[in-house]
PDB file of N, CA and C in Angstrom:
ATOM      1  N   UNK A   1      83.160 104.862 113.316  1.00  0.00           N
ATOM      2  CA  UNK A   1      83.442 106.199 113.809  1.00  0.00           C
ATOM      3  C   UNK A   1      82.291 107.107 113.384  1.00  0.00           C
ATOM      4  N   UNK A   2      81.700 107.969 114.144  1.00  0.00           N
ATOM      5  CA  UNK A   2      80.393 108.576 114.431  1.00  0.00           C
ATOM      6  C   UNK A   2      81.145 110.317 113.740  1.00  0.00           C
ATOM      7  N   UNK A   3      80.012 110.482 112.759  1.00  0.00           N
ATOM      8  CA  UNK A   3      80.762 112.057 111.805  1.00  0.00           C
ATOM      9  C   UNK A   3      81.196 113.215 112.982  1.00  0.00           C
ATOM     10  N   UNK A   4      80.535 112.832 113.683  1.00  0.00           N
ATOM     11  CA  UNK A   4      80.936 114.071 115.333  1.00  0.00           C
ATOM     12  C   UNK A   4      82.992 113.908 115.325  1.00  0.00           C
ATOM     13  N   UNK A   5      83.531 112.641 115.707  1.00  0.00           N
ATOM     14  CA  UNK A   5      84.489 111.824 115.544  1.00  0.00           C
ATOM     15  C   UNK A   5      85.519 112.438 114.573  1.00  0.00           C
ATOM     16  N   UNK A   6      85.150 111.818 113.718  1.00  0.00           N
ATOM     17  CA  UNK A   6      85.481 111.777 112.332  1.00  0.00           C
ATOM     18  C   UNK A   6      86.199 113.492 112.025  1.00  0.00           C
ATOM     19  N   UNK A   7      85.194 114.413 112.569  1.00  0.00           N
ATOM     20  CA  UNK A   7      85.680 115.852 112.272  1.00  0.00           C
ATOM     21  C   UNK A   7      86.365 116.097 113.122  1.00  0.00           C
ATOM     22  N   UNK A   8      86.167 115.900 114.541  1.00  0.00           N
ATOM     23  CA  UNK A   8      87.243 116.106 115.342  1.00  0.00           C
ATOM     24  C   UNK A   8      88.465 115.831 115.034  1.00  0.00           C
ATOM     25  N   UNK A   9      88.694 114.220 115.038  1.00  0.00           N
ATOM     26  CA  UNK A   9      89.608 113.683 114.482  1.00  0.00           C
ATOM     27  C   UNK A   9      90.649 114.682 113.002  1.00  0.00           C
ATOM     28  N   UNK A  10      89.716 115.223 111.776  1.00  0.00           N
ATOM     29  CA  UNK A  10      90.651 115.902 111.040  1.00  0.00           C
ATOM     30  C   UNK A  10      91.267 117.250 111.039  1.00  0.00           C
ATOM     31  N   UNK A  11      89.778 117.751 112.524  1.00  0.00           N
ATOM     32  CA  UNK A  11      90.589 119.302 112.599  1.00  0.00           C
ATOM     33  C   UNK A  11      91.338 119.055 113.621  1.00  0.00           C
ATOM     34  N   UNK A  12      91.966 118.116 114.490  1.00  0.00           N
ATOM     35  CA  UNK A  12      93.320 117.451 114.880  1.00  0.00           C
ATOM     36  C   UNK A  12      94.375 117.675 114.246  1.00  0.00           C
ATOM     37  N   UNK A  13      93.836 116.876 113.160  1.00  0.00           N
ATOM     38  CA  UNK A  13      94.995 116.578 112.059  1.00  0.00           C
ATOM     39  C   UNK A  13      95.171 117.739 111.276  1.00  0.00           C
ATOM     40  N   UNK A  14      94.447 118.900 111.377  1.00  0.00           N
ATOM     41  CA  UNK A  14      94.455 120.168 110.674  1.00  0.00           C
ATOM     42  C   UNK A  14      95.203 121.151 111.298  1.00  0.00           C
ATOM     43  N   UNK A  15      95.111 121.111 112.699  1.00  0.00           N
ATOM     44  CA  UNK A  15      96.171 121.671 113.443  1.00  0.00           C
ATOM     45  C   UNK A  15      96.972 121.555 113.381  1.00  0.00           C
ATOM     46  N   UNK A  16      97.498 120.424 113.545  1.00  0.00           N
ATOM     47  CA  UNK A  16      99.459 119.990 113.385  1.00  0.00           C
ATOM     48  C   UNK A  16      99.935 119.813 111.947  1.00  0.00           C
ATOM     49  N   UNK A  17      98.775 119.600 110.963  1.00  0.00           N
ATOM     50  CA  UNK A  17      99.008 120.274 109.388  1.00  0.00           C
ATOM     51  C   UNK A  17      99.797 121.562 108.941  1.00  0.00           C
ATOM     52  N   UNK A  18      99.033 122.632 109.524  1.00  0.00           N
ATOM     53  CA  UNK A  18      99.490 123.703 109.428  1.00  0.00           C
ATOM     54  C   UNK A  18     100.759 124.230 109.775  1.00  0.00           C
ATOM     55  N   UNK A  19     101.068 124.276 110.815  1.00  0.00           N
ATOM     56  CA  UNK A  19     102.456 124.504 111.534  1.00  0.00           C
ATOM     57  C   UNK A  19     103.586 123.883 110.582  1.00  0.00           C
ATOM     58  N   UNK A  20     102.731 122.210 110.458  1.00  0.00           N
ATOM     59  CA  UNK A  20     104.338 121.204 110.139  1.00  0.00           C
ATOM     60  C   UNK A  20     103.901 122.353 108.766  1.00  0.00           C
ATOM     61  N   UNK A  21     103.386 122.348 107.746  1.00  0.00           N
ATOM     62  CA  UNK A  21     103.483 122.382 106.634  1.00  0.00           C
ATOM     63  C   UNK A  21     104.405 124.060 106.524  1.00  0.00           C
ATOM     64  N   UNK A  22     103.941 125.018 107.319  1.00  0.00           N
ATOM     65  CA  UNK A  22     104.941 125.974 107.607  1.00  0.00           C
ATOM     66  C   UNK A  22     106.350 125.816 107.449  1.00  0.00           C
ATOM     67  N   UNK A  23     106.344 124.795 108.593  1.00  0.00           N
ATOM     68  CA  UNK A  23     108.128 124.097 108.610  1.00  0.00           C
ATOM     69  C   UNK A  23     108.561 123.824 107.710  1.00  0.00           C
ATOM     70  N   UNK A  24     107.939 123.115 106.347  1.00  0.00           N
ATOM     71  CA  UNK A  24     108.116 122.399 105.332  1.00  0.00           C
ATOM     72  C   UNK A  24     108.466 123.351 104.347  1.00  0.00           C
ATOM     73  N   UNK A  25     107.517 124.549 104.180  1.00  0.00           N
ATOM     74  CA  UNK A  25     108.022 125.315 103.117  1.00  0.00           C
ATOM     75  C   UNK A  25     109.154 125.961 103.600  1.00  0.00           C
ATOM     76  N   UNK A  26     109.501 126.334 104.627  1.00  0.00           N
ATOM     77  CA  UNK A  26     110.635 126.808 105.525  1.00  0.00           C
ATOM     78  C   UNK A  26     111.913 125.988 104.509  1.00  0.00           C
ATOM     79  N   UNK A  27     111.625 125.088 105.230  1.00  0.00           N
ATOM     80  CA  UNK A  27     112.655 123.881 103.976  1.00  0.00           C
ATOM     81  C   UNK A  27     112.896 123.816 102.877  1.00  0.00           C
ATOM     82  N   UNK A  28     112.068 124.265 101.822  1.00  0.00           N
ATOM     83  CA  UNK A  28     111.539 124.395 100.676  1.00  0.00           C
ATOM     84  C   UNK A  28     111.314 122.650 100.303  1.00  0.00           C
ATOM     85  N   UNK A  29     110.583 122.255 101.051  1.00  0.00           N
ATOM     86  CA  UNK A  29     109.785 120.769 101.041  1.00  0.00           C
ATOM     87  C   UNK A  29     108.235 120.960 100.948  1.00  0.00           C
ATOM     88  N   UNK A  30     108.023 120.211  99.756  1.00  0.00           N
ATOM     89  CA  UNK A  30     106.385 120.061  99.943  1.00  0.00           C
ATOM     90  C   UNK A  30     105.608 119.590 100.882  1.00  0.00           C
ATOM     91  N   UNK A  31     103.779 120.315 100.959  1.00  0.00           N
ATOM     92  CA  UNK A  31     103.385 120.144 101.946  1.00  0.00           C
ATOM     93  C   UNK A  31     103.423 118.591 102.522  1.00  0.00           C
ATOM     94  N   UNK A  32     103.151 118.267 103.786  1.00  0.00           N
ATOM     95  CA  UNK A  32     103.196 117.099 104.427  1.00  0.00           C
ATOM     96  C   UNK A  32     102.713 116.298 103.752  1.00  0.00           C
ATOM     97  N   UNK A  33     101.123 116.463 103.404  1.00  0.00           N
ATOM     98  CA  UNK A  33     100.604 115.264 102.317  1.00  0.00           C
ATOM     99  C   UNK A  33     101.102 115.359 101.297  1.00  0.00           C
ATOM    100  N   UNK A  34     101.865 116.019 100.470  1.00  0.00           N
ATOM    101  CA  UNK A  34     102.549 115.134  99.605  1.00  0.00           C
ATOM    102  C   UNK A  34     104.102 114.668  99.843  1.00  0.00           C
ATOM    103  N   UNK A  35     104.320 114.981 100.212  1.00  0.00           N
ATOM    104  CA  UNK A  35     105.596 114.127 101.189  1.00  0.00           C
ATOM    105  C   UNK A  35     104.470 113.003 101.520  1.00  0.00           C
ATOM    106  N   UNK A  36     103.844 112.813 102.290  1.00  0.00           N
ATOM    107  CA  UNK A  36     103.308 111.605 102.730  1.00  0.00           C
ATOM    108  C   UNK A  36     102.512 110.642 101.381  1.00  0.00           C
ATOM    109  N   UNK A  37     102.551 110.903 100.396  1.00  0.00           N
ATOM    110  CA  UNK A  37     101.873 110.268  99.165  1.00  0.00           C
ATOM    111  C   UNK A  37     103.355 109.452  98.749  1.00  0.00           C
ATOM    112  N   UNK A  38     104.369 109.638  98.490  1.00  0.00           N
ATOM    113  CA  UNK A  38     105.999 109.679  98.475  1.00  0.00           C
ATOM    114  C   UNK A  38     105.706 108.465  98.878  1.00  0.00           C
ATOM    115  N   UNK A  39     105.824 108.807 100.406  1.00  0.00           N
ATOM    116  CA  UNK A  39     106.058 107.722 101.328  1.00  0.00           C
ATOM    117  C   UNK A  39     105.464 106.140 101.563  1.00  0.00           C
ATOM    118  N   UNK A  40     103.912 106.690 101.136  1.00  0.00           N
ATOM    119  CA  UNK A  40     102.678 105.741 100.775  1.00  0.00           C
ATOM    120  C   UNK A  40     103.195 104.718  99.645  1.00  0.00           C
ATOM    121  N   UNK A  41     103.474 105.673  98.890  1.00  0.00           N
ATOM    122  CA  UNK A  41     104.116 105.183  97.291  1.00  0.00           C
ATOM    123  C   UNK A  41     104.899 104.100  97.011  1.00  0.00           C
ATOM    124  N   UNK A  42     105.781 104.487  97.701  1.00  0.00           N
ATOM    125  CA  UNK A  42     107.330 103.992  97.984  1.00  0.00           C
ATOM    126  C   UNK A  42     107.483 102.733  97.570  1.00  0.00           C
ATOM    127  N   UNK A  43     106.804 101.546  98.586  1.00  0.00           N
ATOM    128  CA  UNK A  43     106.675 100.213  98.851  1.00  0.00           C
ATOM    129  C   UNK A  43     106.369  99.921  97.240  1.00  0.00           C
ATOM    130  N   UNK A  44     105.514 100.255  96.680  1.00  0.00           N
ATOM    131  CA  UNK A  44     104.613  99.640  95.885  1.00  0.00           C
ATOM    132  C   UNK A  44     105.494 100.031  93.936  1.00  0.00           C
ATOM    133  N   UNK A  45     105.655 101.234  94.301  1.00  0.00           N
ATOM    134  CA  UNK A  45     106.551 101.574  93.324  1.00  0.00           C
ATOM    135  C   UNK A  45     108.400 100.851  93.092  1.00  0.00           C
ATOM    136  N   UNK A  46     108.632 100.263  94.395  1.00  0.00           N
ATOM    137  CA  UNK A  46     110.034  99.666  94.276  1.00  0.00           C
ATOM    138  C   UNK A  46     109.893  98.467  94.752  1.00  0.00           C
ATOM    139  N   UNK A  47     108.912  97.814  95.278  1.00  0.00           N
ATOM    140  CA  UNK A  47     108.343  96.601  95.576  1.00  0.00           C
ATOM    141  C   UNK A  47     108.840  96.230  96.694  1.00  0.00           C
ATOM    142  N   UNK A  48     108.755  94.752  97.447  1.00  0.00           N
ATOM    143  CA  UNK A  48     108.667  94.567  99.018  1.00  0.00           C
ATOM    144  C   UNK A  48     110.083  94.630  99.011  1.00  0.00           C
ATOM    145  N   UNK A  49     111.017  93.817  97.917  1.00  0.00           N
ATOM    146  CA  UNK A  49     112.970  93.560  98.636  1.00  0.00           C
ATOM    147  C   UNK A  49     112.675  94.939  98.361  1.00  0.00           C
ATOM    148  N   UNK A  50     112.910  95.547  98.003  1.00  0.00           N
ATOM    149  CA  UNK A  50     114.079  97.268  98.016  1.00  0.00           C
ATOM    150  C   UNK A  50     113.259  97.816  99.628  1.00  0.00           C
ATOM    151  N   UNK A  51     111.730  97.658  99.186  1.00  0.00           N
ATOM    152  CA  UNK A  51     111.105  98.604 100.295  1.00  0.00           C
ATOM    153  C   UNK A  51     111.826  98.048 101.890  1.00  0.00           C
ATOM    154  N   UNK A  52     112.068  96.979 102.108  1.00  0.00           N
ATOM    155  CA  UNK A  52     112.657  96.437 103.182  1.00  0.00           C
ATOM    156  C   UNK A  52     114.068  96.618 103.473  1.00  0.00           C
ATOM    157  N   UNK A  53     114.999  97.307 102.839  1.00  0.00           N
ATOM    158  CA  UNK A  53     116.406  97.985 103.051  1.00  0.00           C
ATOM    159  C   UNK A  53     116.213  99.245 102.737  1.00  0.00           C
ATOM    160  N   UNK A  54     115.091  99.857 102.626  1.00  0.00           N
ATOM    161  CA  UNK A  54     115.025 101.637 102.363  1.00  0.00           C
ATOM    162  C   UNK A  54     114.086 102.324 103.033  1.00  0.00           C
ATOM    163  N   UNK A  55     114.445 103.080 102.875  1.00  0.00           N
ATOM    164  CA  UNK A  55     113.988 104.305 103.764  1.00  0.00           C
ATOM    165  C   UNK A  55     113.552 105.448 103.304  1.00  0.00           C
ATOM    166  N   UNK A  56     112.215 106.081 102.725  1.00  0.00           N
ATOM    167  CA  UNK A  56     112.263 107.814 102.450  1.00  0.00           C
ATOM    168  C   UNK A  56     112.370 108.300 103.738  1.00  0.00           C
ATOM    169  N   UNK A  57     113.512 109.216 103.564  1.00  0.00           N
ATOM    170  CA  UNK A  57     113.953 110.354 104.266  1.00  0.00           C
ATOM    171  C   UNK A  57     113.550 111.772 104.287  1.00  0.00           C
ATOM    172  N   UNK A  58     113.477 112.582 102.737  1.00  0.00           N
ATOM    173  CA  UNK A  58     113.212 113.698 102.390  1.00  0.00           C
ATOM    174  C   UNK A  58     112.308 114.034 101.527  1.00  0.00           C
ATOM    175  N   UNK A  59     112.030 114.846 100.934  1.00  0.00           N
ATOM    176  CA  UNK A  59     111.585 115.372  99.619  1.00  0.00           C
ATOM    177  C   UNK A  59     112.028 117.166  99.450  1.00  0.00           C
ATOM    178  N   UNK A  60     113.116 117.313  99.355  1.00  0.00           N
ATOM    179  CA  UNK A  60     113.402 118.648  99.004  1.00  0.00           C
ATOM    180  C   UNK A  60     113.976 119.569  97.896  1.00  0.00           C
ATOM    181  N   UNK A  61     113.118 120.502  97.412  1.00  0.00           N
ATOM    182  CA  UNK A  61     113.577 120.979  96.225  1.00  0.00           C
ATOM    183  C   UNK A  61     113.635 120.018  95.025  1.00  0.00           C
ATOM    184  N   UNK A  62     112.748 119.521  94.817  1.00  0.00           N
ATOM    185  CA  UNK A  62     112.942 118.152  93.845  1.00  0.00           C
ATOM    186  C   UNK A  62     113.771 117.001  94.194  1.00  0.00           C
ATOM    187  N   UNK A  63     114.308 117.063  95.008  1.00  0.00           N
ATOM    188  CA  UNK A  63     115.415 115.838  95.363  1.00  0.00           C
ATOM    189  C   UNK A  63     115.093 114.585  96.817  1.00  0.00           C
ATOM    190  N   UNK A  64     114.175 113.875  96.188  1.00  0.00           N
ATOM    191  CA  UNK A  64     113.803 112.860  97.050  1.00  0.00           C
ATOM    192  C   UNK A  64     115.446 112.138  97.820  1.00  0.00           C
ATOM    193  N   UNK A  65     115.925 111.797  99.219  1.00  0.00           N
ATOM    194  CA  UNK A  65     116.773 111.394  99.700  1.00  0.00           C
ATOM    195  C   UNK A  65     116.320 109.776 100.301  1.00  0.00           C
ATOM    196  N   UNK A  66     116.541 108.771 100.292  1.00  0.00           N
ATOM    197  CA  UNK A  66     116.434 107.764 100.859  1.00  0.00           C
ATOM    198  C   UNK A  66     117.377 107.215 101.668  1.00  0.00           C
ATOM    199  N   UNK A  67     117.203 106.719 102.571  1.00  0.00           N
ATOM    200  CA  UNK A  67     117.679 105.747 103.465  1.00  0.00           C
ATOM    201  C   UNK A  67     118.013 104.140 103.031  1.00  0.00           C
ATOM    202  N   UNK A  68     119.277 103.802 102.896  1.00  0.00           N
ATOM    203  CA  UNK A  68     119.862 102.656 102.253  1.00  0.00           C
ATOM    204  C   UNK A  68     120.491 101.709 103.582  1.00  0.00           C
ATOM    205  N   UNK A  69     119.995 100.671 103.697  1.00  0.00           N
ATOM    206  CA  UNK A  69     121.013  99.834 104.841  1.00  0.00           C
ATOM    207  C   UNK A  69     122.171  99.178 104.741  1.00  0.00           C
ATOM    208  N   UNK A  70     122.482  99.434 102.998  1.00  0.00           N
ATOM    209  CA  UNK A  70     123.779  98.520 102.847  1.00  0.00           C
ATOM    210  C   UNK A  70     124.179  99.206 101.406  1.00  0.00           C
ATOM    211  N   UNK A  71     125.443  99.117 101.369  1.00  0.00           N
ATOM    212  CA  UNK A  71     126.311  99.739 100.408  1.00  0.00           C
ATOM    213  C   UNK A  71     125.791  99.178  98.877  1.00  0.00           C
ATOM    214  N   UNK A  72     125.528  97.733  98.737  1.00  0.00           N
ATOM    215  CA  UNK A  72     125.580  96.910  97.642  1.00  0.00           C
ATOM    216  C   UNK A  72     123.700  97.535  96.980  1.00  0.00           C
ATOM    217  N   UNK A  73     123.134  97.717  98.303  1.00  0.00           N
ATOM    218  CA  UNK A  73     121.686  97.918  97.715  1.00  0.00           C
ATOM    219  C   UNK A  73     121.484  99.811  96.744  1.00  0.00           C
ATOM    220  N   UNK A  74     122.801 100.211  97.719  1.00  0.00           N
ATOM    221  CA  UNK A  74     122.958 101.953  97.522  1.00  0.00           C
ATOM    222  C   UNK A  74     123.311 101.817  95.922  1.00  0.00           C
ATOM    223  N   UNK A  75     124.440 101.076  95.590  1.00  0.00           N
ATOM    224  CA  UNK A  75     124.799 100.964  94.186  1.00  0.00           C
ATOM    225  C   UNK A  75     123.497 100.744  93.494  1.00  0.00           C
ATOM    226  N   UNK A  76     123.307  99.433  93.380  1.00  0.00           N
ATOM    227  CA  UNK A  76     122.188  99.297  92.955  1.00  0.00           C
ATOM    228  C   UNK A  76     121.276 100.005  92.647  1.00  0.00           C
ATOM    229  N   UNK A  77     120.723 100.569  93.752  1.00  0.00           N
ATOM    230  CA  UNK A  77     119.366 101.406  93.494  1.00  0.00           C
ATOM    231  C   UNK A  77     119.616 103.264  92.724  1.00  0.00           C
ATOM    232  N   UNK A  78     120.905 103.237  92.688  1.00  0.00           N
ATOM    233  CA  UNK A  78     121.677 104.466  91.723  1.00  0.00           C
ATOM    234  C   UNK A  78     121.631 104.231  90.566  1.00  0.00           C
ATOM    235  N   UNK A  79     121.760 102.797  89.803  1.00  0.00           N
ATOM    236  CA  UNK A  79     121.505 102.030  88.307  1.00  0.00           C
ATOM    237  C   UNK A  79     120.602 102.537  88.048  1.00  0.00           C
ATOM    238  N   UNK A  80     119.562 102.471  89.124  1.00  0.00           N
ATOM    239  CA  UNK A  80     118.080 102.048  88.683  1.00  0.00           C
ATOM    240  C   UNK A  80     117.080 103.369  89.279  1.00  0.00           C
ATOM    241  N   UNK A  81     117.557 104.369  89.645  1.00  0.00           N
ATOM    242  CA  UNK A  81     117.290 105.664  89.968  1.00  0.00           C
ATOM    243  C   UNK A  81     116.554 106.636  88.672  1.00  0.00           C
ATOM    244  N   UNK A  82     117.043 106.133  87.800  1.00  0.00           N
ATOM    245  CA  UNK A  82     115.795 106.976  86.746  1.00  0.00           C
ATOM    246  C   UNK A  82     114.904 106.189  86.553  1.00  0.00           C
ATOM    247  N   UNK A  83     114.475 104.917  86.308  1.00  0.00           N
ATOM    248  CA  UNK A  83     113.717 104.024  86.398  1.00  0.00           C
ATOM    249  C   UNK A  83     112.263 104.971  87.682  1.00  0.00           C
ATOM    250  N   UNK A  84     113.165 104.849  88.801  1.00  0.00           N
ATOM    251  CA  UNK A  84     112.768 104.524  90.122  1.00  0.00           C
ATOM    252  C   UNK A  84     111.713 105.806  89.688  1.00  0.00           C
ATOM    253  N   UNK A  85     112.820 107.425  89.854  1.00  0.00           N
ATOM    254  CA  UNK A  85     112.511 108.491  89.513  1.00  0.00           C
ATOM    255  C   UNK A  85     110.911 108.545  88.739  1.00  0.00           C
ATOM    256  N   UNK A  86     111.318 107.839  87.359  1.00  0.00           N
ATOM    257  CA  UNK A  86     109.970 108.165  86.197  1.00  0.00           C
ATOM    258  C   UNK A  86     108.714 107.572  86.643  1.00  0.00           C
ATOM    259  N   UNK A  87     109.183 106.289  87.773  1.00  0.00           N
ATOM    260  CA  UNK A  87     107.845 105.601  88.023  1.00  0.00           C
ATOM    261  C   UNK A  87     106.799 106.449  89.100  1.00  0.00           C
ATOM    262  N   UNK A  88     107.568 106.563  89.620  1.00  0.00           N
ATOM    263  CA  UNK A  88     107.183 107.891  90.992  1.00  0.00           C
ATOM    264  C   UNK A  88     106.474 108.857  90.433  1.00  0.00           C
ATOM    265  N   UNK A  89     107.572 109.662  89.228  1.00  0.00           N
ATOM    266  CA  UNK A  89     106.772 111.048  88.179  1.00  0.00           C
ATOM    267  C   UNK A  89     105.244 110.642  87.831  1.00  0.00           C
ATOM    268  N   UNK A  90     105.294 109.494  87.489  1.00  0.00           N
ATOM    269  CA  UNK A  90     104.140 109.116  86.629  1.00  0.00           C
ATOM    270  C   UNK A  90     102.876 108.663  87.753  1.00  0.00           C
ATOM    271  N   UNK A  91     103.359 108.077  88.797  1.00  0.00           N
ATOM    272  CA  UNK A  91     102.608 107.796  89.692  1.00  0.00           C
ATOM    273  C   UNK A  91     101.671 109.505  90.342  1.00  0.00           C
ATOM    274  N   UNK A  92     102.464 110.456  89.924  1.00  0.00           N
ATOM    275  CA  UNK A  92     101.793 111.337  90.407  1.00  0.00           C
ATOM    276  C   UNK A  92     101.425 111.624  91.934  1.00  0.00           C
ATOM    277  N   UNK A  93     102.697 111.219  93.091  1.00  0.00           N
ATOM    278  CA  UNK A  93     102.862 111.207  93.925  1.00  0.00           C
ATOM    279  C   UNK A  93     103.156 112.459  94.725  1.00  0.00           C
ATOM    280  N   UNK A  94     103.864 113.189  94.153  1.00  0.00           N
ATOM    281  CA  UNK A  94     104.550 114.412  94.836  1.00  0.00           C
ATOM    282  C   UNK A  94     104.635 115.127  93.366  1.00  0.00           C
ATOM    283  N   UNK A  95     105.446 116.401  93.473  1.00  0.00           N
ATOM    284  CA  UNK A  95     105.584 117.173  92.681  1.00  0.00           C
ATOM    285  C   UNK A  95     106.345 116.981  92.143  1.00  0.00           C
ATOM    286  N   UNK A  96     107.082 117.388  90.764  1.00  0.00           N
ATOM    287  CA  UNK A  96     107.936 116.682  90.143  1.00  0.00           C
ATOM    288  C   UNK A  96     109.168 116.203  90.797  1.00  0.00           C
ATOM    289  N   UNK A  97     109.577 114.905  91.273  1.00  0.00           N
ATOM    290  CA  UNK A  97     110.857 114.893  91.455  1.00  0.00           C
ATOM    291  C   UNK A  97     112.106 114.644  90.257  1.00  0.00           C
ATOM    292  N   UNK A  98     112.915 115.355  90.852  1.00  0.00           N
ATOM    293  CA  UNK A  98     114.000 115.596  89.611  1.00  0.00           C
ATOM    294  C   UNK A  98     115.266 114.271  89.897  1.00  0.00           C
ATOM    295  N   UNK A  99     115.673 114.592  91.229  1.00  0.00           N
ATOM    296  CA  UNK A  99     116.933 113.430  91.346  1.00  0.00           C
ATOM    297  C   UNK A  99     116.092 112.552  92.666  1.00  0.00           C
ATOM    298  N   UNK A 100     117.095 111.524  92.673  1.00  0.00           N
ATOM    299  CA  UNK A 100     116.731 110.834  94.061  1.00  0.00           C
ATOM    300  C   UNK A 100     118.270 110.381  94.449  1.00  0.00           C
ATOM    301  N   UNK A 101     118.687 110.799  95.609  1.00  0.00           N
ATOM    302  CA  UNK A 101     119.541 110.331  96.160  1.00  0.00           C
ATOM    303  C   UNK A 101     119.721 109.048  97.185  1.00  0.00           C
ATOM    304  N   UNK A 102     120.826 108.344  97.010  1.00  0.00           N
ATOM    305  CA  UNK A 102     120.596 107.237  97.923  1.00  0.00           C
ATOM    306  C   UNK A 102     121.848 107.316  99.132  1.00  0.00           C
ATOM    307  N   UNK A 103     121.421 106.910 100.557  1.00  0.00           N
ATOM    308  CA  UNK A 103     122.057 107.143 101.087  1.00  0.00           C
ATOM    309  C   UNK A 103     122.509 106.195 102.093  1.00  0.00           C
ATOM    310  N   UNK A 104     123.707 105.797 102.448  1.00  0.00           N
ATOM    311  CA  UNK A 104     124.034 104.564 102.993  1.00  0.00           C
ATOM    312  C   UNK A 104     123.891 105.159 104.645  1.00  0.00           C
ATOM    313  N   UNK A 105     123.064 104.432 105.445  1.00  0.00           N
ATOM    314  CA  UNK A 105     122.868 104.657 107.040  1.00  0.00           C
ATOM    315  C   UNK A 105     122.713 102.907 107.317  1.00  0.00           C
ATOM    316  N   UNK A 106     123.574 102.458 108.077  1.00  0.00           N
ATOM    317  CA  UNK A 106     123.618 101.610 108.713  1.00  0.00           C
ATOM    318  C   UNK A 106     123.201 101.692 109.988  1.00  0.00           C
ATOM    319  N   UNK A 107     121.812 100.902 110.315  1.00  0.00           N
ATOM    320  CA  UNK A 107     121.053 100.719 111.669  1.00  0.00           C
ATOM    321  C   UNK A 107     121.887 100.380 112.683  1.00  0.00           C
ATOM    322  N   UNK A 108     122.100 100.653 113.909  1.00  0.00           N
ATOM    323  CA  UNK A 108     123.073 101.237 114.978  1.00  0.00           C
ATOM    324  C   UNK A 108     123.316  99.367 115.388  1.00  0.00           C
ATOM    325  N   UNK A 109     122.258  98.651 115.435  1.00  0.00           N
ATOM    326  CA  UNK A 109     121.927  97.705 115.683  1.00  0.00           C
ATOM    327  C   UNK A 109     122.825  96.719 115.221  1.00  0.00           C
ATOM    328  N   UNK A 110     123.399  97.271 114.222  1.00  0.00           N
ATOM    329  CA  UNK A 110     124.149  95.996 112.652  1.00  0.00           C
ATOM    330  C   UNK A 110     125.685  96.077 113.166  1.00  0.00           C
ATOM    331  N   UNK A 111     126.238  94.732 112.990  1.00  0.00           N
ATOM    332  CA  UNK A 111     127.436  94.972 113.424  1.00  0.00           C
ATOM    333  C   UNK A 111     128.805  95.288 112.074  1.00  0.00           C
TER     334      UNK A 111
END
């Protein structure tokens, strides 16, 4: 990709930055990139099984929300929610998160 490119390409991404990130504080959610560091995070901080039944959903007001596909993994990952929490803190991902909620959504798909 040729630097001509390259800038185009981020004042793209600078445009629809702005607005969303508007929306976001609207929410009282941090800006997009760090919500998107969260998200990046995620996999690596809870490893491939959890990352493959979960979902980040939110980041608001300190309270990260996830997406759970099954009841047994929701328990679970509530045990292990300060764990989860401190690794994230430390990872220096987002701004401090305080709680993380887990939330059972079953894919429409599942019988």
């Amino acid at each position: 990709m040729s630097e001509r490119e390259a800038s185009e390409r981020e004042a793209g991404f600078t445009r629809v930055r702005q607005p969303l990130d508007r929306l976001l504080r609207y929410w009282k959610s941090p800006p997009a990139r760090e919500v998107g560091r969260v998200v990046d995070a995620w996999a690596s901080i809870v490893g491939p099984a959890v990352a493959s039944h979960t979902t980040v959903v939110s980041l608001r007001d300190g309270v990260l929300t996830v997406k759970v596909d099954d009841p047994a993994w929701a328990t679970e990952l509530r045990w292990l929610e300060p764990d989860i929490r401190e690794r994230l803190n430390a990872a220096g991902a987002a701004p401090v998160i305080a709680s993380i909620k887990f939330r059972v959504r079953l894919d429409d798909d599942r019988q």
